[in-house]
Structure formats: C-alpha cells, structure tokens
C-alpha atoms as a PDB file:
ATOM      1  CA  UNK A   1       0.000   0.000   0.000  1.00  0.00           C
ATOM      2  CA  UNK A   2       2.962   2.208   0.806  1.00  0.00           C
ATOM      3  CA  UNK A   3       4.518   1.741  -2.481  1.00  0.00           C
ATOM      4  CA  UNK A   4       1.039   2.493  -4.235  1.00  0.00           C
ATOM      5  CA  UNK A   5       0.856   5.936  -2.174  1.00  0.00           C
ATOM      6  CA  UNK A   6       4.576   7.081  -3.096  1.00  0.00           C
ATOM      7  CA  UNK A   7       3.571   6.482  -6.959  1.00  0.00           C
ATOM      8  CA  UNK A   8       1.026   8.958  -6.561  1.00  0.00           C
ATOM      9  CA  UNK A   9       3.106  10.706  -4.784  1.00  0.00           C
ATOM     10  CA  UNK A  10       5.492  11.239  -7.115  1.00  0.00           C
ATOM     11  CA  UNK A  11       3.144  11.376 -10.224  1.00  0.00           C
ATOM     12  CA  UNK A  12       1.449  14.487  -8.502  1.00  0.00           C
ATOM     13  CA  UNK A  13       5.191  15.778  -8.053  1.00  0.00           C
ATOM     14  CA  UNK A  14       6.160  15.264 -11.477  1.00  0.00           C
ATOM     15  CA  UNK A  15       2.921  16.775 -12.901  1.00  0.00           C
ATOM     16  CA  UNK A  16       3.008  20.017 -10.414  1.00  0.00           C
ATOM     17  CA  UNK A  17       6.528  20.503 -11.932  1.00  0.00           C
ATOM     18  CA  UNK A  18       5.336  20.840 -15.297  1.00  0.00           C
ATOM     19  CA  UNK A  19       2.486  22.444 -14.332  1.00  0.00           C
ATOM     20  CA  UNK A  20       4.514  25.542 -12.449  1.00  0.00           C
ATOM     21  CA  UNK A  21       6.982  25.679 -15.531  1.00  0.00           C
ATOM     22  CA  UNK A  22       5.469  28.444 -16.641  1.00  0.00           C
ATOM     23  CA  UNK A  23       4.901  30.431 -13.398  1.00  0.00           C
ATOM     24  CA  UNK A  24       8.496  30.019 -12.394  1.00  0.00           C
ATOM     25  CA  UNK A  25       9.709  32.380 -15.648  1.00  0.00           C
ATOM     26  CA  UNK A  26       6.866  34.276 -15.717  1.00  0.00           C
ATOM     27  CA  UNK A  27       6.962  34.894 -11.832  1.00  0.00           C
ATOM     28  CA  UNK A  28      10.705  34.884 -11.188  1.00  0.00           C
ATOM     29  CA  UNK A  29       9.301  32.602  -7.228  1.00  0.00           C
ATOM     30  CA  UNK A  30      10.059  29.064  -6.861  1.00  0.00           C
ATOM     31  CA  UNK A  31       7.056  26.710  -6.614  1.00  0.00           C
ATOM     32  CA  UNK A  32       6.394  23.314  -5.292  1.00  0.00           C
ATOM     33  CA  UNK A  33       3.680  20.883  -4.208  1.00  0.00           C
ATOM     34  CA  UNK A  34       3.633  22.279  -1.068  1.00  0.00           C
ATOM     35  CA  UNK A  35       3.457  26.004  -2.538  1.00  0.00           C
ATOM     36  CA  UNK A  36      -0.018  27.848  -0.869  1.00  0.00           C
ATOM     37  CA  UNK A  37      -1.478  30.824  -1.735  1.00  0.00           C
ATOM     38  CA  UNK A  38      -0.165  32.329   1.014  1.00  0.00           C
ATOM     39  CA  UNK A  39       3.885  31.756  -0.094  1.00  0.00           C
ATOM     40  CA  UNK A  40       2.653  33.781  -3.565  1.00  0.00           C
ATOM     41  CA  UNK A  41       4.356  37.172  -4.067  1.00  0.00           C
ATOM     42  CA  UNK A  42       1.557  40.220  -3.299  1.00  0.00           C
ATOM     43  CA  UNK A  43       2.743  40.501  -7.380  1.00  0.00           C
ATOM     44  CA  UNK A  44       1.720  37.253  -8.577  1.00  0.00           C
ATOM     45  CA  UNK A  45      -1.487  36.697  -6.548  1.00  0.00           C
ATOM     46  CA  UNK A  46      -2.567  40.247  -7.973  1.00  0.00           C
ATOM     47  CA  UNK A  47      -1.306  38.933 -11.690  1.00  0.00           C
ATOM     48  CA  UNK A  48      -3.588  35.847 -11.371  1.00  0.00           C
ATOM     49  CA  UNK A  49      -6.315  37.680  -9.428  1.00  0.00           C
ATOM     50  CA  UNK A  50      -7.171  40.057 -12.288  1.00  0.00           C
ATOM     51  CA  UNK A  51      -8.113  36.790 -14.500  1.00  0.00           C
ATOM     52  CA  UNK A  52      -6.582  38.334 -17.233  1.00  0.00           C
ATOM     53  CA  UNK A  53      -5.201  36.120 -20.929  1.00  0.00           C
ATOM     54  CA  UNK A  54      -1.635  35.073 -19.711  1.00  0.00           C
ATOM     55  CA  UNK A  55      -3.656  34.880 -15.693  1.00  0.00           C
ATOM     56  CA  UNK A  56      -5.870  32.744 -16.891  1.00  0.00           C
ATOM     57  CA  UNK A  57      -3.534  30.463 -18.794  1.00  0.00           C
ATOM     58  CA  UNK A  58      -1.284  30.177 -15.650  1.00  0.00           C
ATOM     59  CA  UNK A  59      -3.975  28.611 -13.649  1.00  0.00           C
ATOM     60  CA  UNK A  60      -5.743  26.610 -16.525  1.00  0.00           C
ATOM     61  CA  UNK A  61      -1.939  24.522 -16.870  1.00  0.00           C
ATOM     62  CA  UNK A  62      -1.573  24.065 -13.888  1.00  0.00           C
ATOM     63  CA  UNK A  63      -4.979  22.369 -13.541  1.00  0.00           C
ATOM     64  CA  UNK A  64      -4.386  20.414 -16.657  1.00  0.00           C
ATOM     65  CA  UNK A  65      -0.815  18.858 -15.940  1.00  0.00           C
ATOM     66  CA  UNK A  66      -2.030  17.843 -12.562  1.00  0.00           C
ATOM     67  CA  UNK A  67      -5.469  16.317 -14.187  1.00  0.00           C
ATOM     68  CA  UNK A  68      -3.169  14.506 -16.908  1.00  0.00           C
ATOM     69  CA  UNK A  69      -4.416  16.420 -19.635  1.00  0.00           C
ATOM     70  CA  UNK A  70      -2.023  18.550 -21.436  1.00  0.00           C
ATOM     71  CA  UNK A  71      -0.620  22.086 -20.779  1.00  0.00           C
ATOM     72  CA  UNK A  72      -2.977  25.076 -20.678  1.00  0.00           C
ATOM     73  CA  UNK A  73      -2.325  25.588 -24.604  1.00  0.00           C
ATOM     74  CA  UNK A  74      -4.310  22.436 -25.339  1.00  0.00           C
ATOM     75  CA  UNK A  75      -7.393  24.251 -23.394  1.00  0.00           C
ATOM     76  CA  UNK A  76      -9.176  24.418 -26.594  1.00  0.00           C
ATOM     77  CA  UNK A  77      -8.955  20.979 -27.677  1.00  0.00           C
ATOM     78  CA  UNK A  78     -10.706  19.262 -24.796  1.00  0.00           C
ATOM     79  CA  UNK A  79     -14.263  18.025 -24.580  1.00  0.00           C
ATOM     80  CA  UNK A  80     -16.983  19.715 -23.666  1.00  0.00           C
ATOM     81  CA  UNK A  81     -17.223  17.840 -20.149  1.00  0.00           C
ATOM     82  CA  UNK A  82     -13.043  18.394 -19.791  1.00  0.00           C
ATOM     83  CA  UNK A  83     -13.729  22.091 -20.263  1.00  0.00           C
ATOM     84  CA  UNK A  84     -16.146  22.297 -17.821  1.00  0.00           C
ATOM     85  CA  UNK A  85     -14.526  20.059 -15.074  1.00  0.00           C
ATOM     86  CA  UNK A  86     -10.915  22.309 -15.831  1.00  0.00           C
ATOM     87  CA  UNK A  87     -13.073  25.439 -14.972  1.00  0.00           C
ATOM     88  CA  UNK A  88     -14.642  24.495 -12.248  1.00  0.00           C
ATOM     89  CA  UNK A  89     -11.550  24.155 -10.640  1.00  0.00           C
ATOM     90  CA  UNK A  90      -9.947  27.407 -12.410  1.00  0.00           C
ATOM     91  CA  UNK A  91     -12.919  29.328 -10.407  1.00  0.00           C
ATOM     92  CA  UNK A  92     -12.225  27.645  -7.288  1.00  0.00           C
ATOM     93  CA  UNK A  93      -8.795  28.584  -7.710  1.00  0.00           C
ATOM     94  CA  UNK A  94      -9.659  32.433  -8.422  1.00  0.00           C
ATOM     95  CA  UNK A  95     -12.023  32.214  -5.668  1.00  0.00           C
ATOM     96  CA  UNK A  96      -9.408  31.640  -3.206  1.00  0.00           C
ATOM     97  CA  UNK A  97      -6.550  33.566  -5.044  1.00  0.00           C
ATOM     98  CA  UNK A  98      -9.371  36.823  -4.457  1.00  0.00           C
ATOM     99  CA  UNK A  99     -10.000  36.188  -1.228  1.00  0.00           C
ATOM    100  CA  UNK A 100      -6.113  35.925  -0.383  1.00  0.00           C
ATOM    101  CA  UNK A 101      -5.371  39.056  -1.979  1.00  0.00           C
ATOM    102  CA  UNK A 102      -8.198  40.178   0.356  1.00  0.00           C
ATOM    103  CA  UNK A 103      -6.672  38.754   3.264  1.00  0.00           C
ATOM    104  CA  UNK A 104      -3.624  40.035   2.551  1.00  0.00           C
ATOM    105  CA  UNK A 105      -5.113  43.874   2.269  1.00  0.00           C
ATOM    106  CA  UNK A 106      -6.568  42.991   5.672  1.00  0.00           C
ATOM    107  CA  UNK A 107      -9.937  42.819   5.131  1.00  0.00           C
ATOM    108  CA  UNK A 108     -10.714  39.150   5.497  1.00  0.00           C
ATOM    109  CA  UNK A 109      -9.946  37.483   8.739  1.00  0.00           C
ATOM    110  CA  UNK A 110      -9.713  34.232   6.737  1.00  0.00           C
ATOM    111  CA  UNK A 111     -11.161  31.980   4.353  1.00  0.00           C
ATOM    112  CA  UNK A 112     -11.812  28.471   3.555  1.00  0.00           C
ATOM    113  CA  UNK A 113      -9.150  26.721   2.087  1.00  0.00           C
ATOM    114  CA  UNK A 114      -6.238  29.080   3.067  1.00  0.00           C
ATOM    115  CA  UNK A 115      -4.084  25.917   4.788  1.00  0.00           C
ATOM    116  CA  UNK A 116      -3.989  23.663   1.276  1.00  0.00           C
ATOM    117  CA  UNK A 117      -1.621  23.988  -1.172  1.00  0.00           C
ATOM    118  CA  UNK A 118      -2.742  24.687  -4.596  1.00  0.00           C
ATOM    119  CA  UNK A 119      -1.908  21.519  -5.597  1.00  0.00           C
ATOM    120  CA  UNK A 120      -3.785  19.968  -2.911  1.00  0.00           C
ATOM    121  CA  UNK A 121      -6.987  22.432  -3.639  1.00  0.00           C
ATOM    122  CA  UNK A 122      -6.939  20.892  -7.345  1.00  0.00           C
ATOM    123  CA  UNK A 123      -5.705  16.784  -7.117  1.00  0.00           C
ATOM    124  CA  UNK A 124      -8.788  16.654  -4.113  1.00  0.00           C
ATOM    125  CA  UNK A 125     -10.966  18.902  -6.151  1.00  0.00           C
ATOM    126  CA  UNK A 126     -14.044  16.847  -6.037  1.00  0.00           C
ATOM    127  CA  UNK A 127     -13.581  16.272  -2.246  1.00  0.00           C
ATOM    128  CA  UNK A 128     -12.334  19.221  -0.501  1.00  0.00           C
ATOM    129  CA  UNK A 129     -14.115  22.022  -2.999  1.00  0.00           C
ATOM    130  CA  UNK A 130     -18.297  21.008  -1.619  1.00  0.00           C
ATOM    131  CA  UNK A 131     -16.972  21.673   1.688  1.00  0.00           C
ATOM    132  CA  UNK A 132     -14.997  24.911   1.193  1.00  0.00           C
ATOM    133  CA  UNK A 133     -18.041  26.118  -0.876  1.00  0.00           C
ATOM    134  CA  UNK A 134     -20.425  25.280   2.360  1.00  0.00           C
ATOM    135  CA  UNK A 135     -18.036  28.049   4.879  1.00  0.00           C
ATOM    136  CA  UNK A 136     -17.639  31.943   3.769  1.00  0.00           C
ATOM    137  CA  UNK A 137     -14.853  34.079   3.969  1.00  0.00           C
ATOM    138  CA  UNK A 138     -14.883  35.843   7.644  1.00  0.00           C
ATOM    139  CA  UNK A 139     -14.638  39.727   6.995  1.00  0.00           C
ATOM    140  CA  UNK A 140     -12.096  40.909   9.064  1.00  0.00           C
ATOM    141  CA  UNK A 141     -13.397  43.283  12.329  1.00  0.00           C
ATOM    142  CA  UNK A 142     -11.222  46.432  11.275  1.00  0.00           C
ATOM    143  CA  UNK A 143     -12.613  46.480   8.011  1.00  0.00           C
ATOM    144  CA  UNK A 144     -15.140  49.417   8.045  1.00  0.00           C
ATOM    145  CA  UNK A 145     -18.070  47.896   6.841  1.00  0.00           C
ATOM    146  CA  UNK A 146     -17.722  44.935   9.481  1.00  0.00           C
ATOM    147  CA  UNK A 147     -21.149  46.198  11.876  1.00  0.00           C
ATOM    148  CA  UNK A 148     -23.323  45.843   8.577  1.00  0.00           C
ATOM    149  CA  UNK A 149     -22.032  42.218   7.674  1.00  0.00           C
ATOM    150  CA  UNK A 150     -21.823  41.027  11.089  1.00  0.00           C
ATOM    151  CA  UNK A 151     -25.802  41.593  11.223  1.00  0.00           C
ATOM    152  CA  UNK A 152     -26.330  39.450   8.357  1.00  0.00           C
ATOM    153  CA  UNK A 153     -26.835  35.769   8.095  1.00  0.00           C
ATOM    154  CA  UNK A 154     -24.148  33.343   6.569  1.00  0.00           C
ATOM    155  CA  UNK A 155     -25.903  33.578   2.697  1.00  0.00           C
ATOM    156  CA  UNK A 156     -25.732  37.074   2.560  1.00  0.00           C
ATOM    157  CA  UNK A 157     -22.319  37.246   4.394  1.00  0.00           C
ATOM    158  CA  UNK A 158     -20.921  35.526   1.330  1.00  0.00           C
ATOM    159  CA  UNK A 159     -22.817  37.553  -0.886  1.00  0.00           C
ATOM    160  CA  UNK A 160     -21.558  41.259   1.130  1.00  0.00           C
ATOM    161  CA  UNK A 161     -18.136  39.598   1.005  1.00  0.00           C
ATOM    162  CA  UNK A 162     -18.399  38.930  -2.932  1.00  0.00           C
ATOM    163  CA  UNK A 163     -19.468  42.381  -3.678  1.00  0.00           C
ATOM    164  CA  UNK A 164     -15.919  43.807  -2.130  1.00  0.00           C
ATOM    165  CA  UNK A 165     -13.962  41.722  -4.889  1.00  0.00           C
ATOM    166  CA  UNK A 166     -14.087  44.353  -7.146  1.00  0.00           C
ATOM    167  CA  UNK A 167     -13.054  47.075  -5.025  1.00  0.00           C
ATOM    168  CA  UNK A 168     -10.583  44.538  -3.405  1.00  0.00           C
ATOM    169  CA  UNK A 169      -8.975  43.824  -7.328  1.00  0.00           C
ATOM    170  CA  UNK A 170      -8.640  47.398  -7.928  1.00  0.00           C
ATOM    171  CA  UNK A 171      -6.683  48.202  -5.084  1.00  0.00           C
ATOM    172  CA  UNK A 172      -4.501  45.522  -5.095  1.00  0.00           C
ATOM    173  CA  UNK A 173      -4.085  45.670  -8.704  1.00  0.00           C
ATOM    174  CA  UNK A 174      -1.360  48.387  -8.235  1.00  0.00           C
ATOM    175  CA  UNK A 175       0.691  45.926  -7.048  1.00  0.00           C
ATOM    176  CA  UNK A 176       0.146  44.105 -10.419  1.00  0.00           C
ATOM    177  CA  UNK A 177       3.421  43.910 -13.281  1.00  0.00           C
ATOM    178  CA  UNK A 178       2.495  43.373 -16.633  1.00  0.00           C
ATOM    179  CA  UNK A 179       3.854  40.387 -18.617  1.00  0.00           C
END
C-alpha cells in the first residue's frame, strides 16, 4: 500500500513541476507541491487575481498537468465535459486567489481553504471544494463595513463579502506587473 501511495506521490510531483513551468519564468518565485497561496508574491497573486489572458492560462496549466491532460495551450482541444470540469476548478482557484489578496489587504480574517496547497486544492478537487463552498470568507473586524455584515446571516455574508472583490482587485491591482 505504501509503495502504491509514493507512486502517486510522485506522479502528482512530477505533474506540479510541469504544471509551475510556466509560473516560475513568468513569476521569477520558486514553486512546489507544497506552494499555498499564502507563499505567492503580493505581485503574482494580484497577476492571477485580475483573470486576465496570460492569468488565466497560468492557472488553466496548472490544472491540466495535474489532471493529466495537457498544458494550458491544449485548453481548446478538450471536450466539452473536460472544459467544464478544468473550470470548475480554475474558479475555485480564483475564488481563493481573491480572497487571499483580500486577506492580505486585511480585510478578510480568513477563508476556507487558506491551509492547502494549490496543488492539494486541485488533485482533491471533487472532495475538498463542496466543503470549502459550504463556509464563507470571515470579513475581518477592522474592516469598516464589518457592523453591517456582522448583522447578516451566513448567505448574505458571502454575498456582502463577494461584492468587495471588485473594489478589493482594484486596489490591489497596483501591485500588479504586466507580462
């Protein structure tokens, strides 16, 4: 059983590898298996936060390689029901990607999902993401708005904590380079 788990093991390694090929020129940071959204640069969470071409690609290969379908460039040529199951993931990934940068302007308290690694967050997609999606981001107490959402229930919570992505991506989008 041992032998079975260090396969996997190392077939999850050597797929994250090729999957972060691409982020480690484009990014100049070293990535690993073990790399969380937390170890990103302020400059490369903002990059991939903005969802932008090149952003978009970044995530989208590193989702494929680890699902054993191609790099990001093959995007294109997958089935319908590939498509779907590599965007699911690419939102779940920009999801918590937004609510980092959030975190990290020190508005959100934290956020489910924060402890995996991205790799983690997309091999155990189908098991970890129904959970994540079940808790909401908790808004930080020294963010001004804080009275209002603490006086609404979880649903809308979510829903006041959605509504400060925008205003969230703009400011931390100075932080942005371009590439």
């Amino acid at each position: 059983m041992s032998q079975v788990i260090e396969l996997v093991k190392a077939r999850i390694s050597v797929a994250a590898r090729r999957g972060y090929r691409n982020w480690t020129s484009a990014f100049q940071e070293k990535f690993s298996v073990e790399t969380r959204l937390s170890d990103l640069s302020v400059e490369t969470l903002s990059y991939l936060a903005q969802a932008k071409d090149k952003g978009t690609f970044y995530l989208y290969d590193l989702i494929m390689n680890l699902e054993g379908l191609g790099s990001g460039f093959e995007f294109n040529e997958l089935t319908g029901q590939k498509k779907m199951a590599v965007i699911d993931r690419y939102l779940f990934l920009l999801d918590r990607i937004r609510f980092e940068c959030m975190k990290r302007l020190g508005w959100l308290e934290s956020y489910p999902g924060e402890d995996l690694a991205l790799v983690e967050m997309i091999v155990r997609f189908e098991e970890i993401a129904p959970a994540l999606h079940a808790r909401i981001p908790v808004l930080s107490k020294d963010h001004p708005a804080y009275e209002a959402y603490a006086s609404l229930n979880s649903f809308d919570q979510e829903t006041f904590v959605r509504k400060l992505i925008p205003k969230a991506l703009r400011r931390i989008q100075d932080y942005s380079t371009t590439r």
